[in-house]
Protein backbone atom coordinates (compact mmCIF):
# COMPACT_ATOMS: atom_id res chain seq x y z
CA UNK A 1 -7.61 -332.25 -6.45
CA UNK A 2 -8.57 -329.06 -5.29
CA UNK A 3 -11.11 -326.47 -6.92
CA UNK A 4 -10.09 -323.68 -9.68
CA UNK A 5 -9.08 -320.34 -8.21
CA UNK A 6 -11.67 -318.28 -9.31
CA UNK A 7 -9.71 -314.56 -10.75
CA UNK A 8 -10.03 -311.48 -8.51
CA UNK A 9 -9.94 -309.17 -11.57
CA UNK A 10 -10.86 -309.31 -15.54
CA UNK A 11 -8.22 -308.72 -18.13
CA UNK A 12 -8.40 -304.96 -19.31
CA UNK A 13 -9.02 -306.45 -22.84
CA UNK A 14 -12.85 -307.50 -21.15
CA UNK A 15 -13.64 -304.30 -19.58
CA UNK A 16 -15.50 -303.22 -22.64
CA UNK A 17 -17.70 -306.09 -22.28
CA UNK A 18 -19.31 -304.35 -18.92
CA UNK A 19 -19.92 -300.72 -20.41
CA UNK A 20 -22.55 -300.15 -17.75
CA UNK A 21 -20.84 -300.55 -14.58
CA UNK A 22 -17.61 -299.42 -12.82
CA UNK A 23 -15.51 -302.32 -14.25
CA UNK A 24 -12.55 -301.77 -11.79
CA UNK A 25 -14.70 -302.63 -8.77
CA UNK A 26 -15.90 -305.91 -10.26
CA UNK A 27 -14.16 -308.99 -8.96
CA UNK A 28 -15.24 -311.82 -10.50
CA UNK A 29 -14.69 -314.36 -7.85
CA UNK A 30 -17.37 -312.41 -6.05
CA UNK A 31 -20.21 -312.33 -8.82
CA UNK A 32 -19.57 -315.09 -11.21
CA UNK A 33 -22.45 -315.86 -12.60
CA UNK A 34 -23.22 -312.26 -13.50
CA UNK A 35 -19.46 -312.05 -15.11
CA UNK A 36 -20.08 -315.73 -17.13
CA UNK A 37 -23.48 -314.48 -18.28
CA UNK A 38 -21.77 -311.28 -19.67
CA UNK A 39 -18.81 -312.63 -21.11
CA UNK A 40 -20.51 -315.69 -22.95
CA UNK A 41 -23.48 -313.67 -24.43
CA UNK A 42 -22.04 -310.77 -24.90
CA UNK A 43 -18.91 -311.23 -25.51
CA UNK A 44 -16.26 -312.17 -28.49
CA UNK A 45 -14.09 -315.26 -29.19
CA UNK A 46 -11.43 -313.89 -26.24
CA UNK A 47 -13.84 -313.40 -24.00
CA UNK A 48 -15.38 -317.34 -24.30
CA UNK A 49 -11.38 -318.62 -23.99
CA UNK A 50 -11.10 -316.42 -20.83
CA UNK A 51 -13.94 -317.47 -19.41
CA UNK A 52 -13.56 -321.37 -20.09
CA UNK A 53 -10.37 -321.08 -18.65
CA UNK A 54 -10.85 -319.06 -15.79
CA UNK A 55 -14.46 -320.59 -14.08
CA UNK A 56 -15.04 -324.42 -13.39
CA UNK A 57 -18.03 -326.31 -15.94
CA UNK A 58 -19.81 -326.97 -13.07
CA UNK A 59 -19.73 -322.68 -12.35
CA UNK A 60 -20.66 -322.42 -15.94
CA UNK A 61 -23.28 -324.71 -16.24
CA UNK A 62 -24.93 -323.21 -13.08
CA UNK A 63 -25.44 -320.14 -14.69
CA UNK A 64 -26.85 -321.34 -17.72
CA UNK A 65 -29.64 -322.83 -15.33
CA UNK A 66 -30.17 -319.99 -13.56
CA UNK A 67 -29.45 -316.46 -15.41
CA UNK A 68 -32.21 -316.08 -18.16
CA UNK A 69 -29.68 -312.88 -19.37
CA UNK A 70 -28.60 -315.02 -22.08
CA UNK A 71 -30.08 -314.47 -25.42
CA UNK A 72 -31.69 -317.68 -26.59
CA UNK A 73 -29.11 -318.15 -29.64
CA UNK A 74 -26.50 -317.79 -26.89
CA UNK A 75 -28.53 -320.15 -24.87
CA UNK A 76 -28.83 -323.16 -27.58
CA UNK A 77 -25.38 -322.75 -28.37
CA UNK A 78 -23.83 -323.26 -25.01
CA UNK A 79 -25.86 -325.90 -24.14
CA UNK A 80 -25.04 -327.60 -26.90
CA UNK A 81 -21.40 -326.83 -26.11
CA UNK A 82 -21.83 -328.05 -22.51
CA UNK A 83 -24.29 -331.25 -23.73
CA UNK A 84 -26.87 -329.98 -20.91
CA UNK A 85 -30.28 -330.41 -22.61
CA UNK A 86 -31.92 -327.23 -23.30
CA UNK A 87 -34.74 -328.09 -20.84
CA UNK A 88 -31.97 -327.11 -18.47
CA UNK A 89 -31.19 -323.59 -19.78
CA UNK A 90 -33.01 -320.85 -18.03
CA UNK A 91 -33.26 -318.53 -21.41
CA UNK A 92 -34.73 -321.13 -22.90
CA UNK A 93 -37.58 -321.76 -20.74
CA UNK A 94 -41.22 -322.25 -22.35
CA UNK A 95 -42.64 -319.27 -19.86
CA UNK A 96 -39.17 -316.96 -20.51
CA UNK A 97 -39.41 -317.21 -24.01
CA UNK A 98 -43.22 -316.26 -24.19
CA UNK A 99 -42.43 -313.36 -21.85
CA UNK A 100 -39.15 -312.39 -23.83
CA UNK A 101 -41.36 -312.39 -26.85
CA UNK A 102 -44.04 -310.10 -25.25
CA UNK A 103 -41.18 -307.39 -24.80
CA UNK A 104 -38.63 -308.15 -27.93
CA UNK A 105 -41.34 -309.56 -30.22
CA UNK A 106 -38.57 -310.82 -33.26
């Protein structure tokens, strides 16, 4: 069995997820893990579908371990999802979270 096709472009109904860049230049194929770190935290019940569909667990669960973009609600919640322990989740690292809480102290 051969690996998911990762997409070359997001549906137009996403673009408002990436209000800070030049949407029509992203291709997610070429930064996933930015585009599932995006699309899970920030995004709505579409954008979660989208993504599950269109990126492989394995792609997913990579960039839970290694993004610390995700907010650590987001963060317990996927893992949980995923059943990855939340050892395993970047955002929800011991040193992140005493960092994060330095900077965004609620």
């Amino acid at each position: 069995m051969s690996e998911k096709q990762l997409p070359q472009q997001l549906p137009k109904s996403l673009h408002r997820f990436f209000w800070d860049i030049d949407v029509t230049k992203l291709n997610p194929a070429e930064k996933p893990l930015y585009v599932i770190n995006r699309l899970l935290d920030k995004g709505n019940f579409e954008a979660a579908r989208w993504t599950l569909q269109s990126f492989p667990k394995k792609t997913i669960v990579k960039t839970l371990s290694t993004i610390r973009g995700f907010s650590p609600w987001s963060g317990r919640f996927w893992a949980y999802y995923f059943g990855i322990p939340e050892s395993e989740v970047a955002c929800l690292k011991p040193s992140y979270l005493k960092t994060r809480r330095m900077h965004w102290p609620y």
